[in-house]
N, C-alpha and C. Protein backbone atom coordinates (compact mmCIF):
# COMPACT_ATOMS: atom_id res chain seq x y z
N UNK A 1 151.01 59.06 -20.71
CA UNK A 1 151.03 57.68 -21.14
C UNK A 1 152.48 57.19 -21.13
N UNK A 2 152.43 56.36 -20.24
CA UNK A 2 154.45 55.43 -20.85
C UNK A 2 154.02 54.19 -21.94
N UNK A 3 155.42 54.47 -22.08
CA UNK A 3 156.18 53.68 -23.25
C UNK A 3 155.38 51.83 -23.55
N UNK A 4 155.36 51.50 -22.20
CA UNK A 4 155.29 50.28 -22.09
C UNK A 4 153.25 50.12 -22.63
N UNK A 5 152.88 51.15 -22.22
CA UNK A 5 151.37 50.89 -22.90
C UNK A 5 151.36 50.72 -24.52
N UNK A 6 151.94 50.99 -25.28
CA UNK A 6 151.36 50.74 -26.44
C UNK A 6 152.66 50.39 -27.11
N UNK A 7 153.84 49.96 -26.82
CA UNK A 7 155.23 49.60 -27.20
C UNK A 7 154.80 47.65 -28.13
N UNK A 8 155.72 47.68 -28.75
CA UNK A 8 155.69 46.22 -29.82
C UNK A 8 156.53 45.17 -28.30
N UNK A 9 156.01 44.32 -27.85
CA UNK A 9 156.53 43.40 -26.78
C UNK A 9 157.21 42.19 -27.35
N UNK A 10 156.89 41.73 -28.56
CA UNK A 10 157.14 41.00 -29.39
C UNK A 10 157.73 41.08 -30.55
N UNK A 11 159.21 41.01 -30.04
CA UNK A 11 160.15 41.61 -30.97
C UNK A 11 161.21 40.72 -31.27
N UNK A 12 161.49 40.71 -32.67
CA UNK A 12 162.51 39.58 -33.43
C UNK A 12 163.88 40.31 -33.64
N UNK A 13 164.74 39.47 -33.21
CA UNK A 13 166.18 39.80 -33.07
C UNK A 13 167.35 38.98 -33.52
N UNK A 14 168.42 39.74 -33.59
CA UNK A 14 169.19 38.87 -34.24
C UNK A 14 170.47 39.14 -33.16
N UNK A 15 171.71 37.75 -33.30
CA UNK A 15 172.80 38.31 -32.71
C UNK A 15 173.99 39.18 -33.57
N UNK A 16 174.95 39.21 -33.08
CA UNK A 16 176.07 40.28 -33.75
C UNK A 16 176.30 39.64 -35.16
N UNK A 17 176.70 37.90 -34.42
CA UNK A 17 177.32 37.11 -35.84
C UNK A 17 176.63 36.84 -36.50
N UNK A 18 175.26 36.75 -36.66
CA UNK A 18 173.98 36.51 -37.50
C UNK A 18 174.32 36.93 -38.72
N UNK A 19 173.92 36.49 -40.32
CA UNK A 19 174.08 37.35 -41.32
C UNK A 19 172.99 38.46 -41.42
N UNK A 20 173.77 39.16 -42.11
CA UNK A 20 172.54 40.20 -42.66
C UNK A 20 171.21 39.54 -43.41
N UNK A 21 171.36 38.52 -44.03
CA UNK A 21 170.03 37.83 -44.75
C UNK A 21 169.33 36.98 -43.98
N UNK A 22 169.98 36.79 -42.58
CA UNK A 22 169.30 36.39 -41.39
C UNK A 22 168.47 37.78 -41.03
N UNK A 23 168.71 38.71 -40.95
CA UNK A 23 168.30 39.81 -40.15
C UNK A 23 167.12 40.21 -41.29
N UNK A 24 167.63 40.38 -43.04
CA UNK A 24 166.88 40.76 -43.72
C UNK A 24 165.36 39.96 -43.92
N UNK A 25 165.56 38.26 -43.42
CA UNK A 25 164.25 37.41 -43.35
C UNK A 25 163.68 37.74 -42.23
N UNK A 26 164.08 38.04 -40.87
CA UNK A 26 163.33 38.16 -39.90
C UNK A 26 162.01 39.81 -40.20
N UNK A 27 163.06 40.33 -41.09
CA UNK A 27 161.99 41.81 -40.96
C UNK A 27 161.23 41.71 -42.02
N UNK A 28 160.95 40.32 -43.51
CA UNK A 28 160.56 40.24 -44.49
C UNK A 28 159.03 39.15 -43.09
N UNK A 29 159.67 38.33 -42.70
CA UNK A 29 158.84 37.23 -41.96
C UNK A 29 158.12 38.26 -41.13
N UNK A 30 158.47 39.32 -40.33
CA UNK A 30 157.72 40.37 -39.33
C UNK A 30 157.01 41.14 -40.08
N UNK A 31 157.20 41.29 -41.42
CA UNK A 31 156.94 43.21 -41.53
C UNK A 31 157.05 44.24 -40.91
N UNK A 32 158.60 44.09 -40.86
CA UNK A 32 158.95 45.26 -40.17
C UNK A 32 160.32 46.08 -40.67
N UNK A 33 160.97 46.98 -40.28
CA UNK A 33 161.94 47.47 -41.01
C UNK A 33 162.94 47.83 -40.34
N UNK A 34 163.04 47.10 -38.81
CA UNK A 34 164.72 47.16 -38.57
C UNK A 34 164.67 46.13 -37.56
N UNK A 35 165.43 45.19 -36.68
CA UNK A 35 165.70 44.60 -36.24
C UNK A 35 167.10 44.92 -35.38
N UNK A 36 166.71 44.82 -33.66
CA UNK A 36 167.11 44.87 -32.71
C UNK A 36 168.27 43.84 -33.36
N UNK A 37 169.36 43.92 -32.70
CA UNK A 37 170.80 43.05 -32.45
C UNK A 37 171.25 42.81 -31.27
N UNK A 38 171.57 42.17 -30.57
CA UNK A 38 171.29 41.68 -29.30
C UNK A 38 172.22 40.54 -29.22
N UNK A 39 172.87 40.42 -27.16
CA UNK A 39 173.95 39.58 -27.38
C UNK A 39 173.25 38.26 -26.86
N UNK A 40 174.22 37.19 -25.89
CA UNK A 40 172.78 36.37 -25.62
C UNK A 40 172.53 36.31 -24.61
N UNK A 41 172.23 37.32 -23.62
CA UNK A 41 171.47 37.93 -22.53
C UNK A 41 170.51 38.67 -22.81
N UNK A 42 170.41 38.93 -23.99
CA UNK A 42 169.15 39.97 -24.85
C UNK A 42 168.95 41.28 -24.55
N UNK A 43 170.72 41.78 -23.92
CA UNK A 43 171.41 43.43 -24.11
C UNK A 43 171.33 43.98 -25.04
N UNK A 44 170.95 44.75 -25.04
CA UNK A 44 170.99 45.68 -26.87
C UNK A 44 172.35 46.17 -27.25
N UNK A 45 172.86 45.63 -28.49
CA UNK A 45 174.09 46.29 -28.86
C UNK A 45 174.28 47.22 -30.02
N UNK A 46 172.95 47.06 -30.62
CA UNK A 46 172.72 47.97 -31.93
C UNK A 46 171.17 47.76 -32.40
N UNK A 47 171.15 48.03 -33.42
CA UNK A 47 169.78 48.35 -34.54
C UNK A 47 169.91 48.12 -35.72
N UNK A 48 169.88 47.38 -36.98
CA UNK A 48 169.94 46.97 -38.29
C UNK A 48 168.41 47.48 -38.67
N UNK A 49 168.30 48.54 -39.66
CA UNK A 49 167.18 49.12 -40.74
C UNK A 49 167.45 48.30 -41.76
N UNK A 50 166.18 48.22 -42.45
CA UNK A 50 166.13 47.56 -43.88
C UNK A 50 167.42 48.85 -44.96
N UNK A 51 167.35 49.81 -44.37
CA UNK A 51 168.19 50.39 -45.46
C UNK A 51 169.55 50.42 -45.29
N UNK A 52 169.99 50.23 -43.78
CA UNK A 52 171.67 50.03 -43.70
C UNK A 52 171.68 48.29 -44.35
N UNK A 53 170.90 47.47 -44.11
CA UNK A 53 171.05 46.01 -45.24
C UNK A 53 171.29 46.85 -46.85
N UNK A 54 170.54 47.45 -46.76
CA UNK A 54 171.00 47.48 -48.24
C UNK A 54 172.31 48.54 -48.53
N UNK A 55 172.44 49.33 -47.68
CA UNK A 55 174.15 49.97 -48.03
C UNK A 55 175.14 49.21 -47.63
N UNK A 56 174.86 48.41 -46.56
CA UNK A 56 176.12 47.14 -46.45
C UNK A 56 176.27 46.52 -47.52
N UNK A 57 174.88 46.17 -48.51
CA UNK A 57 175.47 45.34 -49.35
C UNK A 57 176.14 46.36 -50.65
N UNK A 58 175.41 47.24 -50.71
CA UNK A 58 176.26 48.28 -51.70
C UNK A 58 177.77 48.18 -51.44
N UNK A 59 177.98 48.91 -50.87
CA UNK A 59 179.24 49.69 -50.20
C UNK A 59 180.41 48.26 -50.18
N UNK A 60 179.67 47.04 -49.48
CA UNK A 60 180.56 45.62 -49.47
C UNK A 60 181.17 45.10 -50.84
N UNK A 61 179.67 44.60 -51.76
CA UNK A 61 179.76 44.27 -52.68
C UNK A 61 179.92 42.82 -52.64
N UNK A 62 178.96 42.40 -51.66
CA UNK A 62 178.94 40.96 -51.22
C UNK A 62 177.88 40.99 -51.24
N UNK A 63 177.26 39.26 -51.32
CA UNK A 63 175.83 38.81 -50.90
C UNK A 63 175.37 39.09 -48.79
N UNK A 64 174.37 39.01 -49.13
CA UNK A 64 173.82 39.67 -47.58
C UNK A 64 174.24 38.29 -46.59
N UNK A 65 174.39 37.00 -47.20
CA UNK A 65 174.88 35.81 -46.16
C UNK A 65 176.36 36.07 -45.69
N UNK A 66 177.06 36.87 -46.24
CA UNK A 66 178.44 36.89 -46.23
C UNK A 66 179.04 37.76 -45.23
N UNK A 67 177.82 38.92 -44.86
CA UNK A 67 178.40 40.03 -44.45
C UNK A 67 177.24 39.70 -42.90
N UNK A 68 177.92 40.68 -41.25
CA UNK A 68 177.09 40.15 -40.30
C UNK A 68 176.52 41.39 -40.47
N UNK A 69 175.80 41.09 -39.32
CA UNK A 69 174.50 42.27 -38.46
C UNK A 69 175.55 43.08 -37.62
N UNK A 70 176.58 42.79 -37.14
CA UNK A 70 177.57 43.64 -36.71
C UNK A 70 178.19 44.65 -37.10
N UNK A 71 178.39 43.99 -39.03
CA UNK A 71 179.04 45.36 -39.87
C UNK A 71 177.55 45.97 -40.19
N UNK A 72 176.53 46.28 -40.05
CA UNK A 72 176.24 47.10 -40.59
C UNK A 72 175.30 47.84 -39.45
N UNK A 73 175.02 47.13 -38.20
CA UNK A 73 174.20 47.89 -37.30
C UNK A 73 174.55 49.27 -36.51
N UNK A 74 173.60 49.91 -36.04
CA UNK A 74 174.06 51.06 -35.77
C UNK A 74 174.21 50.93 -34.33
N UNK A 75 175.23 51.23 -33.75
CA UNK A 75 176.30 50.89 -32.21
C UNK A 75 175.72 52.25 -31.34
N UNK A 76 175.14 51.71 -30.25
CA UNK A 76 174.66 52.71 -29.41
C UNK A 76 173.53 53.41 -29.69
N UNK A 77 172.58 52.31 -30.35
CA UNK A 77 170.95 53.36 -30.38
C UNK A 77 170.12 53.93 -29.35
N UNK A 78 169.57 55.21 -30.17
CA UNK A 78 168.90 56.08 -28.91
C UNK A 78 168.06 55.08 -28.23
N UNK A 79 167.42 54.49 -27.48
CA UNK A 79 166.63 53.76 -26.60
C UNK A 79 166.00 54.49 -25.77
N UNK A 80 164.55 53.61 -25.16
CA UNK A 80 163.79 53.83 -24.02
C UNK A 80 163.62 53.09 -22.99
N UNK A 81 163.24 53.77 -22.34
CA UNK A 81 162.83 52.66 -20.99
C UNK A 81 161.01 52.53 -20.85
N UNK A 82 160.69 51.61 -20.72
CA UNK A 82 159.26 50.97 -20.47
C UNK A 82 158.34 52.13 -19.77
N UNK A 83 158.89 52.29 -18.51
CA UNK A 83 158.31 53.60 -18.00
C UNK A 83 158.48 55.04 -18.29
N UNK A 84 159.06 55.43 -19.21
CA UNK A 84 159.55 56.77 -20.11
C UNK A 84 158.12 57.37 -20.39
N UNK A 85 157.87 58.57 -20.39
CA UNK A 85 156.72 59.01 -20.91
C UNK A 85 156.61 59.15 -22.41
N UNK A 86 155.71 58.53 -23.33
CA UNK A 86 155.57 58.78 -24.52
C UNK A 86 156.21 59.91 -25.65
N UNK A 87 155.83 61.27 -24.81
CA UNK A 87 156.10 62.50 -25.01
C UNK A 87 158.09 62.46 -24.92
N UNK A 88 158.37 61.68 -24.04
CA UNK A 88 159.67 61.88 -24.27
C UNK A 88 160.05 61.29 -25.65
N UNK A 89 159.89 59.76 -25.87
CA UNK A 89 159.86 58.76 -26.59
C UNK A 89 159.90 60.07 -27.94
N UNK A 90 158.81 60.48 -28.33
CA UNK A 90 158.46 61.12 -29.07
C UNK A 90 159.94 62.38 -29.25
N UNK A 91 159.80 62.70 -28.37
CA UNK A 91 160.88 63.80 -28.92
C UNK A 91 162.41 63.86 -28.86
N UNK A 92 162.62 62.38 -28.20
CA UNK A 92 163.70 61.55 -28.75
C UNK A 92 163.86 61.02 -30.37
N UNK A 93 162.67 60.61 -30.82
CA UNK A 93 162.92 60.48 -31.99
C UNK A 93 163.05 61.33 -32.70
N UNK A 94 162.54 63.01 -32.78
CA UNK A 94 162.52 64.01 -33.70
C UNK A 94 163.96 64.20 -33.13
N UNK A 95 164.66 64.21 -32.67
CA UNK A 95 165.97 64.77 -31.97
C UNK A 95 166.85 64.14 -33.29
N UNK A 96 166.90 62.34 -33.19
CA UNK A 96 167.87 61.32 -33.15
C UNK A 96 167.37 60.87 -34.92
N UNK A 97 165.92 61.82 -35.47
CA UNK A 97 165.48 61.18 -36.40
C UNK A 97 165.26 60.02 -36.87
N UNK A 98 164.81 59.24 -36.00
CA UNK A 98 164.52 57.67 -36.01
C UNK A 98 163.44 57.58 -36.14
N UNK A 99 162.61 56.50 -36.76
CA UNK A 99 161.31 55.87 -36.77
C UNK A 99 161.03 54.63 -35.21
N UNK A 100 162.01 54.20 -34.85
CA UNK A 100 161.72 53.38 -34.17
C UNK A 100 162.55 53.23 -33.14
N UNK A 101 161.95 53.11 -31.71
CA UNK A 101 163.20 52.83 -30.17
C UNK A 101 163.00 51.53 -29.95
N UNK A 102 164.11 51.32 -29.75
CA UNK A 102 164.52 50.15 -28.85
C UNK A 102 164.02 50.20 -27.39
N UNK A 103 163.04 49.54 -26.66
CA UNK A 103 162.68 49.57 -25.25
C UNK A 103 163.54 48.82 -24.60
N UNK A 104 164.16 49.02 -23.41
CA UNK A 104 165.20 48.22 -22.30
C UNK A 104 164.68 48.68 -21.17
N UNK A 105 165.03 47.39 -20.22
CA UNK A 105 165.21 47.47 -18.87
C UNK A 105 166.41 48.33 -18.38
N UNK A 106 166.00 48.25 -17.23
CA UNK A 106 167.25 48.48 -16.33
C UNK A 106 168.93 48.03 -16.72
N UNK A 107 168.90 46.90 -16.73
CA UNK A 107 169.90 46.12 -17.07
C UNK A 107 170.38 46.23 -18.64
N UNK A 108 169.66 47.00 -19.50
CA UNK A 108 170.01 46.79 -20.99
C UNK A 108 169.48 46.12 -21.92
N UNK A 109 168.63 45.07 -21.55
CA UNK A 109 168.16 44.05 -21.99
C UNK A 109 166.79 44.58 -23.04
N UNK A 110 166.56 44.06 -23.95
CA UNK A 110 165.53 44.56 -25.19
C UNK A 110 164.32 43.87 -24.14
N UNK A 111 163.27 44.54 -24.28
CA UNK A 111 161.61 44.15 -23.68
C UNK A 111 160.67 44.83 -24.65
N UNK A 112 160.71 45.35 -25.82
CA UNK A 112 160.20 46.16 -26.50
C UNK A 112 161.00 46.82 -27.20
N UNK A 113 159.73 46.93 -28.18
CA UNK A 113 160.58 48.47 -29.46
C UNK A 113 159.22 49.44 -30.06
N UNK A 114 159.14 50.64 -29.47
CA UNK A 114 157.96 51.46 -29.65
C UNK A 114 158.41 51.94 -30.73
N UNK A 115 157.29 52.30 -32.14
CA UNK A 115 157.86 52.80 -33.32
C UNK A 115 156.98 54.35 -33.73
N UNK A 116 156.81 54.66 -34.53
CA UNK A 116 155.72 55.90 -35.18
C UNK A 116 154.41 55.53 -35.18
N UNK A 117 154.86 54.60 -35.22
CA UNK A 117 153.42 53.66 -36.40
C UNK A 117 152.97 53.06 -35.16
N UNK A 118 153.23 53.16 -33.91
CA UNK A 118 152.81 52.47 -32.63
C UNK A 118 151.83 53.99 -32.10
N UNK A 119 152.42 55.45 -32.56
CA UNK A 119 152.41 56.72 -31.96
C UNK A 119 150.75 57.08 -32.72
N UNK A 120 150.94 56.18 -34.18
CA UNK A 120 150.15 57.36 -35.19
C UNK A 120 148.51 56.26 -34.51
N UNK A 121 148.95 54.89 -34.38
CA UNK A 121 147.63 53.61 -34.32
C UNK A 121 146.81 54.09 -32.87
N UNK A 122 147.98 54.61 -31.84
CA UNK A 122 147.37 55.31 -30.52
C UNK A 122 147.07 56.81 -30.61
N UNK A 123 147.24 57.70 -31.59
CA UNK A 123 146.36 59.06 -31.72
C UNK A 123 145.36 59.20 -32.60
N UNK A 124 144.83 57.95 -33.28
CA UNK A 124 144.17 58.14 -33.87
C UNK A 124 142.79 57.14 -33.12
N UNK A 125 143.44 56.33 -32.17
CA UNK A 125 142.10 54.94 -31.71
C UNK A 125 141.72 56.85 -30.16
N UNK A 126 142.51 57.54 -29.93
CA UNK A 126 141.94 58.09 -28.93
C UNK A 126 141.67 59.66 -29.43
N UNK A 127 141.54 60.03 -30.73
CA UNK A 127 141.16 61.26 -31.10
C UNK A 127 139.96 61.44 -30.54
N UNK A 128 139.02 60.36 -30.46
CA UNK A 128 137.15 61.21 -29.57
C UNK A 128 137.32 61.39 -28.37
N UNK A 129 138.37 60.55 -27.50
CA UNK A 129 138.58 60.51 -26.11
C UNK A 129 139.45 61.80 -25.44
N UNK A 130 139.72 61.80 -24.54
CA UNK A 130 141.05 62.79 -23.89
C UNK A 130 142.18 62.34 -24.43
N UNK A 131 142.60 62.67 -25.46
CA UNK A 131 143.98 62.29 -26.13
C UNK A 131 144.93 62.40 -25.34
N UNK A 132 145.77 61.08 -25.16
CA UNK A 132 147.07 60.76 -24.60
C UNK A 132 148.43 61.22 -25.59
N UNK A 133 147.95 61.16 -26.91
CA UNK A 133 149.05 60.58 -27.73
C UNK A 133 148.44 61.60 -28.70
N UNK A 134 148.69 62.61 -29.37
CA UNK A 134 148.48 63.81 -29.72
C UNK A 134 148.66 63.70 -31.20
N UNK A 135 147.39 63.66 -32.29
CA UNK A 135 148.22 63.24 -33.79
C UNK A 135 148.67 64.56 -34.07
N UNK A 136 148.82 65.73 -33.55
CA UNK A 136 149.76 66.54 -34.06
C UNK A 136 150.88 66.64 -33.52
N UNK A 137 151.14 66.24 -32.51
CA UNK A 137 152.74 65.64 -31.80
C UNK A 137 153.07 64.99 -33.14
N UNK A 138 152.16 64.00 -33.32
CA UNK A 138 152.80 63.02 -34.16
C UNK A 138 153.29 63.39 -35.33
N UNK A 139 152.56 63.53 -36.03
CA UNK A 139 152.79 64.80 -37.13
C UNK A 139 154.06 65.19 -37.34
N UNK A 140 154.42 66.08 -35.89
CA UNK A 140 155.77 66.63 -36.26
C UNK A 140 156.70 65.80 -36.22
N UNK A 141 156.10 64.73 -35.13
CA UNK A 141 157.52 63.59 -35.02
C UNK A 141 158.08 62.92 -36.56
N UNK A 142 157.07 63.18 -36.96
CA UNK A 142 157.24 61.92 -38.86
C UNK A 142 157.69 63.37 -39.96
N UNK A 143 157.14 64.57 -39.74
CA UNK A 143 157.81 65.69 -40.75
C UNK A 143 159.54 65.63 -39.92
N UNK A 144 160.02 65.81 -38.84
CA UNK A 144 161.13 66.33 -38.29
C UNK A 144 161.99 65.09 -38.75
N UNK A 145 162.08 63.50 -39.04
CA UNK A 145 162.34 62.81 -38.60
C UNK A 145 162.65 62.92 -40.51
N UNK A 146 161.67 63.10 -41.35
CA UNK A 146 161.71 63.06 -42.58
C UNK A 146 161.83 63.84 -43.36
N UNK A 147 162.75 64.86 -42.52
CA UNK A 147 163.65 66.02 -43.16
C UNK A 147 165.09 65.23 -43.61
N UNK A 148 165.34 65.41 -45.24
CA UNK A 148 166.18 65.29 -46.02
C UNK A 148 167.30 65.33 -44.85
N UNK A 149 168.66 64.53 -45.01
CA UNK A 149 169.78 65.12 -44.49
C UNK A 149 170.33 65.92 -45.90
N UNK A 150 171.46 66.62 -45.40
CA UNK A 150 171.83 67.51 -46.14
C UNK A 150 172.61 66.49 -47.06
N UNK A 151 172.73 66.76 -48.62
CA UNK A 151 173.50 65.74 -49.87
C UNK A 151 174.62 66.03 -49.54
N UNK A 152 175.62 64.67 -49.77
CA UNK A 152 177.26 64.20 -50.01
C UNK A 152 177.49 65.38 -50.84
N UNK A 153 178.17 65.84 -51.05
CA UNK A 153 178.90 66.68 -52.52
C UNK A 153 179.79 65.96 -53.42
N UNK A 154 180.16 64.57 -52.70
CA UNK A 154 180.63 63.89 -53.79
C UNK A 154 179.97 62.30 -53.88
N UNK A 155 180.16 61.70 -54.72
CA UNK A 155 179.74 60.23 -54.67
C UNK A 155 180.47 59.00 -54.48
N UNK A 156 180.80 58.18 -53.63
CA UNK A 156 181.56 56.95 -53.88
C UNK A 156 182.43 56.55 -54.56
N UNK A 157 183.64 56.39 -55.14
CA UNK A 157 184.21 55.94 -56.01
C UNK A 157 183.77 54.36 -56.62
N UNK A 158 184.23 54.65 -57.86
CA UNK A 158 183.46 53.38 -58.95
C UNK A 158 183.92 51.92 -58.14
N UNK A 159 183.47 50.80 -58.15
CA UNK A 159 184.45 49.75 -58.17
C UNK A 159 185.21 49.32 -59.37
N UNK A 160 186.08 48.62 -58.87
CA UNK A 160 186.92 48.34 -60.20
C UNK A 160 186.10 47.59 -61.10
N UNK A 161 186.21 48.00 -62.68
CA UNK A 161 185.80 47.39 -63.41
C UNK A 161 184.23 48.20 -64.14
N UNK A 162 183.73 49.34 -63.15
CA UNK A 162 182.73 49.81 -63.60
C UNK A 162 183.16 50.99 -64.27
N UNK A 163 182.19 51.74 -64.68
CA UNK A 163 182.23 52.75 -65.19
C UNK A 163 181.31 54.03 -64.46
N UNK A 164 181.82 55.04 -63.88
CA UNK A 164 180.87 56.09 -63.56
C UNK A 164 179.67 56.39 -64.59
N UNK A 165 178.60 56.75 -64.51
CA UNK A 165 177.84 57.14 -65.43
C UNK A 165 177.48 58.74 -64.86
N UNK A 166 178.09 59.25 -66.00
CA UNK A 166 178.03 61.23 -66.35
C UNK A 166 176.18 61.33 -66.70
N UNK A 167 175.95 62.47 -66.02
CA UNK A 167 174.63 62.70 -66.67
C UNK A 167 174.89 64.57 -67.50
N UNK A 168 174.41 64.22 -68.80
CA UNK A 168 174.80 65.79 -69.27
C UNK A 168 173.73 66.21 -69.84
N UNK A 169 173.94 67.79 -69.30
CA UNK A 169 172.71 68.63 -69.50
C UNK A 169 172.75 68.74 -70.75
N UNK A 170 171.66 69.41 -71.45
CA UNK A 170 171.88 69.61 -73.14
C UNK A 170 170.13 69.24 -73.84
């Protein structure tokens, strides 16, 4: 099976200079949880997750209008191509631990974004049939992908004005 059979074709994007609370309404308005970034030829230049919005705004310490889709997207996402076989798709993501690819043309250009949840809706509509799309492929793709990274050993420094909070055993 390729990419382009069961890939999202209809996909909301933002540009570099866009704010983040631009990017954060488009994936509240989609239901979805990351948003392509794109220049205005509709090249892919990154990927914004609902959770780098929210460490930009941590880490900034600004409102999400203030800060772009530039500072916080991720530069050079793994991607597919339309005709890619699924199976690759798939083990690109357990590799790169992503939930979701960016689909491109030839040229770079976004035409799609195949996600898990595109992998799990097609192994489960063809479990009676000759399965294309394997829910135990899948399986591993969502355990491998949702393996812990290994913990910081230290934490952030305070901003000015706060206070660390100690937790003590006892």
């Amino acid at each position: 099976m390729r990419v382009h059979e069961l890939m999202t074709r209809e996909v909301s994007y933002c540009l570099p200079h866009e704010s983040l609370a631009r990017a954060a309404q488009l994936m509240w308005d989609q239901d979805c949880g990351c948003i392509p970034v794109v220049d205005e030829d509709r090249r892919l230049l990154g990927i914004v997750t609902d959770r780098d919005i929210c460490m930009a705004a941590l880490h900034n310490g600004r409102p999400l209008h203030e800060l772009m889709a530039s500072q916080a997207m991720a530069q050079r996402p793994v991607r597919v191509g339309p005709q890619d076989d699924v199976r690759e798709a798939q083990e690109l993501m357990r590799h790169a631990r992503v939930r979701r690819l960016p689909v491109t043309d030839g040229g770079g250009r976004l035409v799609g974004l195949v996600s898990l949840h595109d992998l799990a809706r097609q192994a489960v509509s063809e479990r009676r049939l000759l399965p294309r799309v394997r829910m135990r492929e899948v399986a591993r793709t969502f355990a491998e992908i949702s393996r812990p990274w290994a913990k910081a050993t230290t934490s952030p420094a305070p901003r000015r004005g706060t206070r660390r909070r100690t937790a003590f055993a006892g």
